[in-house]
N, C-alpha and C. Protein backbone atom coordinates (compact mmCIF):
# COMPACT_ATOMS: atom_id res chain seq x y z
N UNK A 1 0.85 -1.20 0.00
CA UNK A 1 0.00 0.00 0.00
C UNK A 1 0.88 1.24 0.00
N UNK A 2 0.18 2.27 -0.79
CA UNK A 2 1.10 3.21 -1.22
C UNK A 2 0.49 4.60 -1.11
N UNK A 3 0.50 5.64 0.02
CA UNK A 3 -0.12 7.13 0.57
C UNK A 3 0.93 7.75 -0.50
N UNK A 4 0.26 8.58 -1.36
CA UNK A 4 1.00 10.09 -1.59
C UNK A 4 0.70 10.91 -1.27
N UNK A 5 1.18 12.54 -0.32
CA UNK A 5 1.21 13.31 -0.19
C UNK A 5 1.91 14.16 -1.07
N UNK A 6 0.49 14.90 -1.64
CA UNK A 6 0.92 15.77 -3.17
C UNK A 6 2.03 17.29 -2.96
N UNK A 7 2.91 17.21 -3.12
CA UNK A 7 3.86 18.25 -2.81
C UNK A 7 3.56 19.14 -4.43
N UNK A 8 3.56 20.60 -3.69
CA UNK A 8 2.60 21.00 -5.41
C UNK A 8 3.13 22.76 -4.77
N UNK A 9 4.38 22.85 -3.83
CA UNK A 9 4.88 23.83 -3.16
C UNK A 9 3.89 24.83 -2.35
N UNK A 10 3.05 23.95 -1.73
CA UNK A 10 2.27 24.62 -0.84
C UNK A 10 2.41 25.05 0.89
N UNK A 11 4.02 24.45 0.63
CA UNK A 11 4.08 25.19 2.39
C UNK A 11 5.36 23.80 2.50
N UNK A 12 5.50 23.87 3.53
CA UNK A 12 6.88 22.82 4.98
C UNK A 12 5.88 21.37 4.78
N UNK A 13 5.77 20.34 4.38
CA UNK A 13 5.10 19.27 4.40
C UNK A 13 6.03 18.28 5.37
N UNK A 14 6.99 18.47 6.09
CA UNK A 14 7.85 17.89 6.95
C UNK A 14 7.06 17.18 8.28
N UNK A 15 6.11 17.65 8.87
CA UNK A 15 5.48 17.92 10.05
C UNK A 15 4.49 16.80 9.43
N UNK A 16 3.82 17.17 8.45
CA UNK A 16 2.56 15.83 7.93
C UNK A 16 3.29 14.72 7.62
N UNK A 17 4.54 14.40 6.79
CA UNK A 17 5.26 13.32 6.16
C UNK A 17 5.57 12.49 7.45
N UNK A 18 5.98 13.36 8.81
CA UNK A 18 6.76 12.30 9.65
C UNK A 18 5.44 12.14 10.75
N UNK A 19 4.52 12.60 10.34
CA UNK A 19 3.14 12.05 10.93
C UNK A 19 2.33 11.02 10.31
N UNK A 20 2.01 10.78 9.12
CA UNK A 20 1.85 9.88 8.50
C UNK A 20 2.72 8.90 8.26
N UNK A 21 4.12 8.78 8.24
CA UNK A 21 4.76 7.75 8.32
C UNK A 21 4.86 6.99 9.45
N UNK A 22 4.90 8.02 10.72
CA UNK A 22 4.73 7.16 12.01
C UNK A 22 3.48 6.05 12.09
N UNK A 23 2.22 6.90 11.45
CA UNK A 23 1.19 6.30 11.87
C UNK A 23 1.13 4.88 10.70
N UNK A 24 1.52 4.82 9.52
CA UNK A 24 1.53 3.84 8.99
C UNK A 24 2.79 2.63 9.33
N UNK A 25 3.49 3.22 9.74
CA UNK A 25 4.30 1.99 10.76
C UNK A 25 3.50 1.50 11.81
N UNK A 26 2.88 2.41 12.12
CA UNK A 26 2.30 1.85 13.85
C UNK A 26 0.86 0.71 13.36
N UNK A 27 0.68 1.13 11.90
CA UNK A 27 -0.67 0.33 11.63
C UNK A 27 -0.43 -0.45 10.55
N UNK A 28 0.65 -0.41 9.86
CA UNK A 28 1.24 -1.74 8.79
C UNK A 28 0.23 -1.21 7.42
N UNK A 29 0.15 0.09 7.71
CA UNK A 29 -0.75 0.56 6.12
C UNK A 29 0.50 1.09 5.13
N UNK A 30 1.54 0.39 5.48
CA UNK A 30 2.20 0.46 3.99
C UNK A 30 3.30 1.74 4.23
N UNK A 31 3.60 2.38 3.30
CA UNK A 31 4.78 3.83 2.96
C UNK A 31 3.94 4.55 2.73
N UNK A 32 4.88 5.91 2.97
CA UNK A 32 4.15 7.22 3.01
C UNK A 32 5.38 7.86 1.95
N UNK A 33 4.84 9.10 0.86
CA UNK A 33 6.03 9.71 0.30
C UNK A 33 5.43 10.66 0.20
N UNK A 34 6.32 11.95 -0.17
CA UNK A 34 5.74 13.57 -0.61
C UNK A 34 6.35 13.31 -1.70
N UNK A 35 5.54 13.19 -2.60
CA UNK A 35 5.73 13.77 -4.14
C UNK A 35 5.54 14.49 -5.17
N UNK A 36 5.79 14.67 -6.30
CA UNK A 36 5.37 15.87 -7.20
C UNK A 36 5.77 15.02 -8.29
N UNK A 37 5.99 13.45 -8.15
CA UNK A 37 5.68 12.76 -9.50
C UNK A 37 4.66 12.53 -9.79
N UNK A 38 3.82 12.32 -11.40
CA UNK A 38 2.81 12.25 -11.72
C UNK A 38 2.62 10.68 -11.52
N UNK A 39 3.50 9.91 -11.97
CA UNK A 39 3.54 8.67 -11.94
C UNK A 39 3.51 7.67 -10.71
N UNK A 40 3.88 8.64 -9.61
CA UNK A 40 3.55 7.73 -7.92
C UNK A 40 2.23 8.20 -7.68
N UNK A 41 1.28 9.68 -8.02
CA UNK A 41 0.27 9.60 -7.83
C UNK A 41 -0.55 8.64 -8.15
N UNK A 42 -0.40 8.44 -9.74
CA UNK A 42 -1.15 7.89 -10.29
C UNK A 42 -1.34 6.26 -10.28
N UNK A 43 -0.41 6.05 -9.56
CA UNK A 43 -0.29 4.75 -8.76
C UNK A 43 -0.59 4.57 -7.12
N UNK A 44 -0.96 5.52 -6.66
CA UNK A 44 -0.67 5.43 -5.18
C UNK A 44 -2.42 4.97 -4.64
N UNK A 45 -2.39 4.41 -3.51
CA UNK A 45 -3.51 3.58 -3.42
C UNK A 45 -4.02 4.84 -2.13
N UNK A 46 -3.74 5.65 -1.42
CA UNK A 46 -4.27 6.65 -0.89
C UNK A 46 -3.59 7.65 -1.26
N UNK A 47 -4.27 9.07 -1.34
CA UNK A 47 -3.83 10.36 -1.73
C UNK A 47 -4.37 11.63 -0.81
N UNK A 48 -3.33 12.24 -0.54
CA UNK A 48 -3.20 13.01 0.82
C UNK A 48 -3.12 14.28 -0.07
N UNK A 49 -3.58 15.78 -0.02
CA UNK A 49 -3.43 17.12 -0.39
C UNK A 49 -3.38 18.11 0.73
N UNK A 50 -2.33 18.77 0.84
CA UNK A 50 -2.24 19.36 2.18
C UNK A 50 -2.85 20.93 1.42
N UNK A 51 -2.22 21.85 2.27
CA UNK A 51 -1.79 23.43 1.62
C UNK A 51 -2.33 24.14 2.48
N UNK A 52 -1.25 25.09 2.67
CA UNK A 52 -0.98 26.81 2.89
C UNK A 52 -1.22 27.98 2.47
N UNK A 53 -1.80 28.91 2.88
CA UNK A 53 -1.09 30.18 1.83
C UNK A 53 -3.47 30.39 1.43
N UNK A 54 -2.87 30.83 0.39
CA UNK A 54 -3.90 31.69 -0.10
C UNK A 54 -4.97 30.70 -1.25
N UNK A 55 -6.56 30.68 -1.11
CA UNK A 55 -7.20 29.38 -2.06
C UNK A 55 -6.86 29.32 -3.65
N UNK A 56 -6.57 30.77 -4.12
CA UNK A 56 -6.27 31.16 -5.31
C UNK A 56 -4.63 30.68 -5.69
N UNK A 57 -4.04 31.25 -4.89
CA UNK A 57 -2.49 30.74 -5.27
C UNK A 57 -2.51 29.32 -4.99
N UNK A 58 -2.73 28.50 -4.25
CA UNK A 58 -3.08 27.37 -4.16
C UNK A 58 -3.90 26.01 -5.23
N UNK A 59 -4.81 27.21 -5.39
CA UNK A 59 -5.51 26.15 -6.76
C UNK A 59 -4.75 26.77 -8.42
N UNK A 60 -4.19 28.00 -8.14
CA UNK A 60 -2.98 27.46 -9.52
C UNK A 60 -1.82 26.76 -9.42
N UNK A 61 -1.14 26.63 -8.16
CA UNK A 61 -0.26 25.58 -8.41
C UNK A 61 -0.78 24.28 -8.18
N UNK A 62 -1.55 24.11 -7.60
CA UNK A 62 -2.57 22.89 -7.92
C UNK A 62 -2.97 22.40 -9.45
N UNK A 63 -3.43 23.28 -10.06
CA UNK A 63 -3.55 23.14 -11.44
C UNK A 63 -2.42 23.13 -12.33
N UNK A 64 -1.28 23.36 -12.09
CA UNK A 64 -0.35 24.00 -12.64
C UNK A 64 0.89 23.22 -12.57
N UNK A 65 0.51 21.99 -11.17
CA UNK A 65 1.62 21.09 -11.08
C UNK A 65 1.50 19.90 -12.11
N UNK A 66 2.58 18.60 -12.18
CA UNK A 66 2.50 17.44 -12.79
C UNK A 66 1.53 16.72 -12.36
N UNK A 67 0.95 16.76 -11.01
CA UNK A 67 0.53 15.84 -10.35
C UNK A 67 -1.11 16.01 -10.51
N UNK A 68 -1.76 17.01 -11.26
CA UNK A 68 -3.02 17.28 -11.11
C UNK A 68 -4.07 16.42 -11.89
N UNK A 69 -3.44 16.23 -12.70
CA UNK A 69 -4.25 14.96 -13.75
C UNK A 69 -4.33 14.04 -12.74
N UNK A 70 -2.95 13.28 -12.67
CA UNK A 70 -2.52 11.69 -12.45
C UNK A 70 -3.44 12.16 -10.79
N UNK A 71 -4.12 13.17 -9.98
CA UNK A 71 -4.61 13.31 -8.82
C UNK A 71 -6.15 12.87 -9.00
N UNK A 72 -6.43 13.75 -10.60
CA UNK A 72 -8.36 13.32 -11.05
C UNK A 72 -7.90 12.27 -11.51
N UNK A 73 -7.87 11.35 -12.13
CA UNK A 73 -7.58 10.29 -12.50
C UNK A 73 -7.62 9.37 -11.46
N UNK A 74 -6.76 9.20 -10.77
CA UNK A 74 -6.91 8.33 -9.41
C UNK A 74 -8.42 8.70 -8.65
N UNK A 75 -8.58 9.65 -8.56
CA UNK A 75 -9.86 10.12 -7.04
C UNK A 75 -10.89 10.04 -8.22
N UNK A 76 -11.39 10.67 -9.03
CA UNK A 76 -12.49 10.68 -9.65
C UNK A 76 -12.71 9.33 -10.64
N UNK A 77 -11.74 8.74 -11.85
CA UNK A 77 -12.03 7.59 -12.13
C UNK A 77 -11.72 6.24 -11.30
N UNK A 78 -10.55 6.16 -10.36
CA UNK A 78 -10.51 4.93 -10.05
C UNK A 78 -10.90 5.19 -8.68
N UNK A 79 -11.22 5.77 -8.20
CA UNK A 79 -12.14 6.20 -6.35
C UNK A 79 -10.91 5.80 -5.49
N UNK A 80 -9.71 6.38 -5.70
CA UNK A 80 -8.94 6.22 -4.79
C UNK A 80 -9.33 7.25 -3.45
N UNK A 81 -8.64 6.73 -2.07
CA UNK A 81 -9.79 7.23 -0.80
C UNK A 81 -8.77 8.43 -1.08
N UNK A 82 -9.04 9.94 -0.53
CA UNK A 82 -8.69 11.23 -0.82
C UNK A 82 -8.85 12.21 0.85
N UNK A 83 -7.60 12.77 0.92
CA UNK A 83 -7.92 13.32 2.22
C UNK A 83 -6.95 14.95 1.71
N UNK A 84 -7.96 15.84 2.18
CA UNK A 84 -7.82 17.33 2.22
C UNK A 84 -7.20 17.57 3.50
N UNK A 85 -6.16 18.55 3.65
CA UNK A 85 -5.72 19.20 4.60
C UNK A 85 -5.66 20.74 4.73
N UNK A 86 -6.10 21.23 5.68
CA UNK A 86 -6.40 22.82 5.37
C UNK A 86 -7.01 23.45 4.14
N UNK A 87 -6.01 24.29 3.09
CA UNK A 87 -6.30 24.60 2.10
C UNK A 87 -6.48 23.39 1.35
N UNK A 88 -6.53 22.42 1.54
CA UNK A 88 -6.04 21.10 0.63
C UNK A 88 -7.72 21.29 0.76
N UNK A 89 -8.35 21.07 2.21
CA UNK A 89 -9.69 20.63 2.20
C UNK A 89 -10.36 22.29 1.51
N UNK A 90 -10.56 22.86 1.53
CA UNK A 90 -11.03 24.15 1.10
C UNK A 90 -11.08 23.84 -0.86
N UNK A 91 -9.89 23.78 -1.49
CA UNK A 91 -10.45 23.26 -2.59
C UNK A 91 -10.91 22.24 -3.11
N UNK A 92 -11.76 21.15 -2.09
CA UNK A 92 -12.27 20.54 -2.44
C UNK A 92 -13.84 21.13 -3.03
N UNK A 93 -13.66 22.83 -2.86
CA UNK A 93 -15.07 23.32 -2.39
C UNK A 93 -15.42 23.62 -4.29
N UNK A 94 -17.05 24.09 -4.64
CA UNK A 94 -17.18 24.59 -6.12
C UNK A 94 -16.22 25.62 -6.11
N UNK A 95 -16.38 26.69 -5.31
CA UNK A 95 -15.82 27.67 -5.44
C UNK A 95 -15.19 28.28 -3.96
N UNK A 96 -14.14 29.05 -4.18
CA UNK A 96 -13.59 29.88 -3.32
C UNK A 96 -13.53 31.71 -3.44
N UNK A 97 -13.63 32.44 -2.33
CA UNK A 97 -14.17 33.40 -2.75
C UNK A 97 -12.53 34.18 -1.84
N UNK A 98 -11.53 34.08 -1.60
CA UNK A 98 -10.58 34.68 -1.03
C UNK A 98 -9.82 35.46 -2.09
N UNK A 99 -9.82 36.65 -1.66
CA UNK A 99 -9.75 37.86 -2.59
C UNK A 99 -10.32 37.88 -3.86
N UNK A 100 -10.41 36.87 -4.37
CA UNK A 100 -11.31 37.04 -5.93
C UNK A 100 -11.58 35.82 -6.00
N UNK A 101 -12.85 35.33 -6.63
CA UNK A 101 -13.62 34.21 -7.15
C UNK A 101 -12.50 33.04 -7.97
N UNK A 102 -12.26 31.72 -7.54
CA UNK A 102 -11.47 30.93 -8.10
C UNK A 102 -12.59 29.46 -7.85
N UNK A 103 -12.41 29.03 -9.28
CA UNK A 103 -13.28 27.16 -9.07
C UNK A 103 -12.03 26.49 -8.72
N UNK A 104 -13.29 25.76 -7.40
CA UNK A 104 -12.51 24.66 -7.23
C UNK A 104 -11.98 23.33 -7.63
N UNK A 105 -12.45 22.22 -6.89
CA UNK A 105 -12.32 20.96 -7.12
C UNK A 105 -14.14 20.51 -7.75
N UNK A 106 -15.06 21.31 -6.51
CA UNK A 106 -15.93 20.66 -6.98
C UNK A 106 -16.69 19.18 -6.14
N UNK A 107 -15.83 18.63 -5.39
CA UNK A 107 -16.10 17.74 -5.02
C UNK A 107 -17.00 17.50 -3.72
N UNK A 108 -17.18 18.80 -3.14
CA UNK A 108 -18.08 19.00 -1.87
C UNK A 108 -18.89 20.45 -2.19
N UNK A 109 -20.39 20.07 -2.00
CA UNK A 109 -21.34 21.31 -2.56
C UNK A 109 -21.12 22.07 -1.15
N UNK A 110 -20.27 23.21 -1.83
CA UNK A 110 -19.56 24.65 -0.62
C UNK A 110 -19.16 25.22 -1.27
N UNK A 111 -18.71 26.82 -0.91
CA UNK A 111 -18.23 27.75 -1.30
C UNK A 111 -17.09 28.17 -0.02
N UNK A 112 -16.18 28.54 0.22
CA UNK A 112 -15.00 29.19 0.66
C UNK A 112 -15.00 30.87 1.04
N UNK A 113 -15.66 30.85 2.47
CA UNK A 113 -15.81 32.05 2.41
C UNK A 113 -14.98 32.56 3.96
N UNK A 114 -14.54 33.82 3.94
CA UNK A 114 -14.31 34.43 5.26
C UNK A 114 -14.96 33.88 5.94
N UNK A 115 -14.24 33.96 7.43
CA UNK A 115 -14.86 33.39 8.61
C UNK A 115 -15.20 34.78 9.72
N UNK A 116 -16.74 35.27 9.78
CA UNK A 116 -16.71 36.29 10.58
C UNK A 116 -17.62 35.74 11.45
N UNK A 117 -16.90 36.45 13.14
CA UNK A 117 -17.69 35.44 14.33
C UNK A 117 -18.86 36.47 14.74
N UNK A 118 -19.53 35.84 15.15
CA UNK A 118 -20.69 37.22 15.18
C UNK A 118 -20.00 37.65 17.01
N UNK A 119 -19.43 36.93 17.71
CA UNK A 119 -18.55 38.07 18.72
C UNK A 119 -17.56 38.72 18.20
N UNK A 120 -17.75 39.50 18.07
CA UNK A 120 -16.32 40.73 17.37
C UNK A 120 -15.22 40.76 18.22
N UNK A 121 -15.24 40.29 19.32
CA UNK A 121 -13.95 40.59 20.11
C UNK A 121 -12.96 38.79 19.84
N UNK A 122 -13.90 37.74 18.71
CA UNK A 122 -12.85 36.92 18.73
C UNK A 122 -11.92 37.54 17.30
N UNK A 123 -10.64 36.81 17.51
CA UNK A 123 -10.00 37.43 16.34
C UNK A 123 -10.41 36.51 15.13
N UNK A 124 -9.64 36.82 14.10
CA UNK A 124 -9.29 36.06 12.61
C UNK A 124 -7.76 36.32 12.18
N UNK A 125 -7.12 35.37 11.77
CA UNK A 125 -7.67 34.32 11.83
C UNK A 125 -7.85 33.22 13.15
N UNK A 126 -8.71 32.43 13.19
CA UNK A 126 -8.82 31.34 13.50
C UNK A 126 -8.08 30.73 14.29
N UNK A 127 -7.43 30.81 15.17
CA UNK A 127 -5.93 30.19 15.64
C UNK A 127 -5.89 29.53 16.67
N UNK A 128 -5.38 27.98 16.86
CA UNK A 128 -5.29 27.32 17.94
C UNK A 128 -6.11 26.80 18.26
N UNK A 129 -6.26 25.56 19.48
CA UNK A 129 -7.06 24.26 19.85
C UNK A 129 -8.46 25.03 19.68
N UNK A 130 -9.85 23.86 19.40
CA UNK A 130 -10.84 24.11 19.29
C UNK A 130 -11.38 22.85 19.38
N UNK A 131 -12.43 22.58 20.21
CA UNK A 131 -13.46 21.12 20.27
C UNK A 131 -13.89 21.27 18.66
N UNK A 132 -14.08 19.88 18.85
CA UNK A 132 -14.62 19.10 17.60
C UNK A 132 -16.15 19.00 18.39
N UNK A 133 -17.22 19.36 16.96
CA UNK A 133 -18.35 18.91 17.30
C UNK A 133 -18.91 17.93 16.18
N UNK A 134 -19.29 16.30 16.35
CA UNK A 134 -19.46 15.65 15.22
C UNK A 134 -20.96 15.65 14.94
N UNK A 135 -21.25 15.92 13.59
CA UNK A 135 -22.03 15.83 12.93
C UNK A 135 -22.85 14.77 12.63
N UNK A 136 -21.48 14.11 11.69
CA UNK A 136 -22.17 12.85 10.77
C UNK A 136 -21.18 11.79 11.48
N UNK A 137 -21.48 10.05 11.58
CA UNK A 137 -20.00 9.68 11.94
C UNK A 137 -19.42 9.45 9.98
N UNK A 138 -18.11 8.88 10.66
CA UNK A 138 -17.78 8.26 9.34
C UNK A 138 -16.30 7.49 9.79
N UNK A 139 -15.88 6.58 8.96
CA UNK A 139 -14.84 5.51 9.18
C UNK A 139 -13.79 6.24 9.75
N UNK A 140 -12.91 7.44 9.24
CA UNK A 140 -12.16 8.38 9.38
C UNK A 140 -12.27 9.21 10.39
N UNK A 141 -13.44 9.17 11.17
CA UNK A 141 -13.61 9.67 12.67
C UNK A 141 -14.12 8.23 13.71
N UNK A 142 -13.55 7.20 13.55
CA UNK A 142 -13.95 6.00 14.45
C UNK A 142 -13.11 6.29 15.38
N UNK A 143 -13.70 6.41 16.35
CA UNK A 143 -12.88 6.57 17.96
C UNK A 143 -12.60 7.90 18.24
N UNK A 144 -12.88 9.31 17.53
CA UNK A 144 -13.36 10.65 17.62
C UNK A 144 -14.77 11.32 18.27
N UNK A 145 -14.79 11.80 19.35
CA UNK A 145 -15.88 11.97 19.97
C UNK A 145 -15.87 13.58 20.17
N UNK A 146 -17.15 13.92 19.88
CA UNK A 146 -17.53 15.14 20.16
C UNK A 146 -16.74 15.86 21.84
N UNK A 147 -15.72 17.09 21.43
CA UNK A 147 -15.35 17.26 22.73
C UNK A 147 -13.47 17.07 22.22
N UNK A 148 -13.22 16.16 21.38
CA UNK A 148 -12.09 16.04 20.92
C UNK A 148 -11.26 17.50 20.78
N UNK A 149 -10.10 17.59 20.64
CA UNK A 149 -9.76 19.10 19.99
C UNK A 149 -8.42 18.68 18.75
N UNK A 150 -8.70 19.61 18.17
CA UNK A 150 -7.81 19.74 16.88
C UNK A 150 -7.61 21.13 17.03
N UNK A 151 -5.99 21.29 15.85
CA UNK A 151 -5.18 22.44 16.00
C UNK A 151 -5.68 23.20 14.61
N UNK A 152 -6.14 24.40 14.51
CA UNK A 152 -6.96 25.58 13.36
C UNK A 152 -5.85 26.58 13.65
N UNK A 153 -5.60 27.03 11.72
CA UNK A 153 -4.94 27.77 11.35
C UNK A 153 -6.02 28.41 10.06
N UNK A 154 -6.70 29.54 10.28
CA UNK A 154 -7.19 30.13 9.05
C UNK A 154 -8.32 31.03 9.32
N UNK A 155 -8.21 31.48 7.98
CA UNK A 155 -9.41 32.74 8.01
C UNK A 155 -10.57 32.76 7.31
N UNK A 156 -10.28 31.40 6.45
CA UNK A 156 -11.64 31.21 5.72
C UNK A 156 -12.12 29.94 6.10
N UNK A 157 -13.42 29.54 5.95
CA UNK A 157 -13.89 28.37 5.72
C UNK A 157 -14.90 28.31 4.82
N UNK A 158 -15.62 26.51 5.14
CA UNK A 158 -16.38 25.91 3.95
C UNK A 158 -17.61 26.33 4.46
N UNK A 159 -18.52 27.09 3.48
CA UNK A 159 -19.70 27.30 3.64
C UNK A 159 -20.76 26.37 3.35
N UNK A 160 -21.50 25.37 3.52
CA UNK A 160 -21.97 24.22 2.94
C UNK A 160 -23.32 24.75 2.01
N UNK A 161 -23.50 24.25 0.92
CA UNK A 161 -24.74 24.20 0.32
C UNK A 161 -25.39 22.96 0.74
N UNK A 162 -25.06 21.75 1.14
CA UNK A 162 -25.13 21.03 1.32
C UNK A 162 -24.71 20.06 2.25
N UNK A 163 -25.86 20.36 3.43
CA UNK A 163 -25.19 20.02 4.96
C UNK A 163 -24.78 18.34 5.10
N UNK A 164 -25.26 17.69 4.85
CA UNK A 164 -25.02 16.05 4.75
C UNK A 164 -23.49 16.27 4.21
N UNK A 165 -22.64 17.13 3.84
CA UNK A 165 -21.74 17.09 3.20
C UNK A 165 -20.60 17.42 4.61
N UNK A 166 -20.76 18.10 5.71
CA UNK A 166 -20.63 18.50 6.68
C UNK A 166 -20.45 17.49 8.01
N UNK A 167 -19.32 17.12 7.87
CA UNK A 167 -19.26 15.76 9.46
C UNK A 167 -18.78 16.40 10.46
N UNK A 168 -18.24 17.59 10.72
CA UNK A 168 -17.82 17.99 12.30
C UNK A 168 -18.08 19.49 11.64
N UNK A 169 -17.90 20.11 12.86
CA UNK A 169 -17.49 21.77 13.27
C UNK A 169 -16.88 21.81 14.45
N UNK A 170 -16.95 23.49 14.28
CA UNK A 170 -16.59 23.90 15.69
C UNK A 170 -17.22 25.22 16.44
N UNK A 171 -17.20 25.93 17.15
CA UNK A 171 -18.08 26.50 17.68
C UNK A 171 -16.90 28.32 17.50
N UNK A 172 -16.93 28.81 16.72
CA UNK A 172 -16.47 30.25 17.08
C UNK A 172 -16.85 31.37 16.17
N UNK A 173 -17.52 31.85 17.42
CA UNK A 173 -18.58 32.78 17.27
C UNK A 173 -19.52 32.51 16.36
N UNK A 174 -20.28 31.24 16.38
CA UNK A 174 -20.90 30.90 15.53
C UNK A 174 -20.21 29.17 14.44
N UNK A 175 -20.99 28.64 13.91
CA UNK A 175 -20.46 27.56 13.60
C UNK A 175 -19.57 27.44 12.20
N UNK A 176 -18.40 27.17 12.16
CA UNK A 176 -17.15 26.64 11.39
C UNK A 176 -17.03 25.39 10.70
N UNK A 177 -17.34 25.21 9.52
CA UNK A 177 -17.13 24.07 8.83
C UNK A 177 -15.31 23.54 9.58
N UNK A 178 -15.03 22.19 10.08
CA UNK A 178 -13.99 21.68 10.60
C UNK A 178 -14.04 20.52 9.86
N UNK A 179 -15.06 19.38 9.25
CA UNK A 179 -14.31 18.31 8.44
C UNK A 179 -15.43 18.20 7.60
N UNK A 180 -15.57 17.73 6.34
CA UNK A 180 -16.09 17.68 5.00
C UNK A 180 -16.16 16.27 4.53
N UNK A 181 -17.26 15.58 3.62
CA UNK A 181 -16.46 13.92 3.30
C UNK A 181 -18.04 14.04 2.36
N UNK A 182 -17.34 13.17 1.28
CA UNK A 182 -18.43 12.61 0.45
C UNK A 182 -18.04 11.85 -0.27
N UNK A 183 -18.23 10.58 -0.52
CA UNK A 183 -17.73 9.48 -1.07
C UNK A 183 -16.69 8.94 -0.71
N UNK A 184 -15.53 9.14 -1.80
CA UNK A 184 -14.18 8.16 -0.97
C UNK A 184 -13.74 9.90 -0.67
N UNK A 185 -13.92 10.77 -0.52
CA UNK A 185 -13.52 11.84 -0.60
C UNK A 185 -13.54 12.36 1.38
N UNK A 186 -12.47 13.21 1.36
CA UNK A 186 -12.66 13.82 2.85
C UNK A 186 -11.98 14.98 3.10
N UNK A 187 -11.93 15.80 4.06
CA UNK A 187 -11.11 16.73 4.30
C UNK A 187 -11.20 17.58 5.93
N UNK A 188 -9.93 17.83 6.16
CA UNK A 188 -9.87 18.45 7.32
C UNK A 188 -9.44 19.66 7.84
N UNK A 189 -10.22 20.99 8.17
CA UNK A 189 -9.60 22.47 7.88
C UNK A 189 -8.77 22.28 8.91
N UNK A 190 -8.38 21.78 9.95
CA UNK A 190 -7.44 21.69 11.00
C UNK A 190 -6.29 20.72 10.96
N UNK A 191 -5.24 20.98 11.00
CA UNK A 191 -3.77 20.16 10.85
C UNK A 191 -4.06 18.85 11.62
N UNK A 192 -3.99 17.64 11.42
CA UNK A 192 -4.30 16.41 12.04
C UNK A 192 -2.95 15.99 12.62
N UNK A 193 -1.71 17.15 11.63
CA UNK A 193 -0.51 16.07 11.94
C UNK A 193 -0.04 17.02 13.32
N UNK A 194 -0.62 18.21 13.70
CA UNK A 194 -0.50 19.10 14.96
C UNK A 194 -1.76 18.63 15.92
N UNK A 195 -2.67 17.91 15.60
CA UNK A 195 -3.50 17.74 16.77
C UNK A 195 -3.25 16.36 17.69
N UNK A 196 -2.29 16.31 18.10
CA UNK A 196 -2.23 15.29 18.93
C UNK A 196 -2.42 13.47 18.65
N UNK A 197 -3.41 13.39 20.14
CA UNK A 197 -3.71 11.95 19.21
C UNK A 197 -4.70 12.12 19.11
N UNK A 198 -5.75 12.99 19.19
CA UNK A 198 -7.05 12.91 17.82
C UNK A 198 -6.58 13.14 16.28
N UNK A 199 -5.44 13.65 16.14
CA UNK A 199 -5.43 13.93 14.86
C UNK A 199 -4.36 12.60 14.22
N UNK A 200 -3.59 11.87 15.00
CA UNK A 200 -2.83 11.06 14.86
C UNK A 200 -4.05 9.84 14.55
N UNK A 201 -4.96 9.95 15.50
CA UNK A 201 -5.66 9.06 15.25
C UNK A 201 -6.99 9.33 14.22
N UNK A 202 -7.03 9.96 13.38
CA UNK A 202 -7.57 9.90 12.39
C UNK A 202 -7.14 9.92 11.12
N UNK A 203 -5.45 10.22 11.36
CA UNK A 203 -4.50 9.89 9.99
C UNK A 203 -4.51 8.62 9.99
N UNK A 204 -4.09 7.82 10.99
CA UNK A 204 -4.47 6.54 11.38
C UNK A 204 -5.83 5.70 10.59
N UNK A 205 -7.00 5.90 10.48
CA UNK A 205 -8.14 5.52 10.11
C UNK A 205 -8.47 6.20 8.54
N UNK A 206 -7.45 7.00 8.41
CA UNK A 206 -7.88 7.11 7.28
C UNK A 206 -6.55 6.00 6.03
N UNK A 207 -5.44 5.81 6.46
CA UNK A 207 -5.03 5.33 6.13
C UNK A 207 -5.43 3.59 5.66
N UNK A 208 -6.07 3.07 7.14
CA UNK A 208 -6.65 1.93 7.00
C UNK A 208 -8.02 2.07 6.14
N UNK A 209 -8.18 3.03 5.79
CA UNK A 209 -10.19 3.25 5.02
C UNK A 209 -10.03 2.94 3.90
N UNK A 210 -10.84 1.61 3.70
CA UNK A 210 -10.82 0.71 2.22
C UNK A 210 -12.61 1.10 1.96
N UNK A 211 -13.01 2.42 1.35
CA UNK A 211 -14.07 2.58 1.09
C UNK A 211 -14.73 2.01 -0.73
């Protein structure tokens, strides 16, 4: 079994690589690599998309890398399982609206919008531990319980058109899209490889998820 984590120059991927490798030693789900070959994507039996930075600059080097075909190709024709990280999960959305209108992936009915708390005295962005509140369950949150916390870095989130699309939040100043999933598809606006062992333990389960 073979995880790629799509390196597509979206930020330090050091911190996710030696988090996912731990956890697939600890669970015999195979190797972990960061790549920017088209040819290990397009072979790889799970596919990981992290990213940093801004939804627009993000979804052109997304588009713009080797790896973007051999990425639809795997997730959309052969349903390889797919996990979003931060910005990774954000363009999974139709559209993103951070500084100017950019399409996304498409793959979760949402839009990408600022995050404004209706208490004005919290800041933006977004920063640091926050309970998980679960929604929907799903394989990739087995042994995740409402109350959990994960580590948030950002200023935008997923706006849902489509709440069934919506498996956790979080509560600031009002409610925060925190994890996304539809089909073999998933995503997480909070760093899993910084949240401890909730987040260890859902790199964990997603690795083992033969959907």
């Amino acid at each position: 079994m073979l995880t790629a984590i799509i390196d597509y120059d979206s930020g330090n991927l050091h911190s996710a690589e030696k988090a996912f490798q731990r956890m697939a030693s600890e669970t015999g789900a195979g190797s972990v690599v960061v790549t920017s070959d088209p040819e290990t994507v397009a072979v790889a039996d799970h596919i990981v998309l992290p990213g940093d930075g801004a939804f627009p600059a993000c979804a052109a080097a997304l588009r713009a890398s080797g790896c973007f075909d051999a990425m639809i190709e795997a997730v959309e024709t052969r349903g390889r399982p797919f996990l979003g990280i931060c910005v990774g999960m954000q363009l999974m959305a139709r559209t993103g609206f951070e500084y100017e209108e950019t399409p996304g992936l498409g793959w979760i009915d949402g839009t990408v919008q600022a995050i404004r708390p209706a208490d004005k005295t919290l800041k933006v962005p977004h920063m640091g531990w926050n309970d998980l509140v679960i929604d929907t369950p799903h394989p990739v949150l087995d042994g995740i319980e409402t109350g959990e916390h994960a580590y948030f870095v950002h200023s935008y989130q997923m706006v849902m058109d489509t709440p069934a699309h919506r498996l956790a939040h979080v509560d600031y100043g009002g409610d925060v899209t925190a994890i996304v999933g539809q089909g073999t598809r998933i995503g997480l606006q909070f760093h899993p490889e910084k949240s401890a062992a909730a987040g260890l333990r859902m790199i964990a389960n997603f690795l083992k998820w033969r959907p």
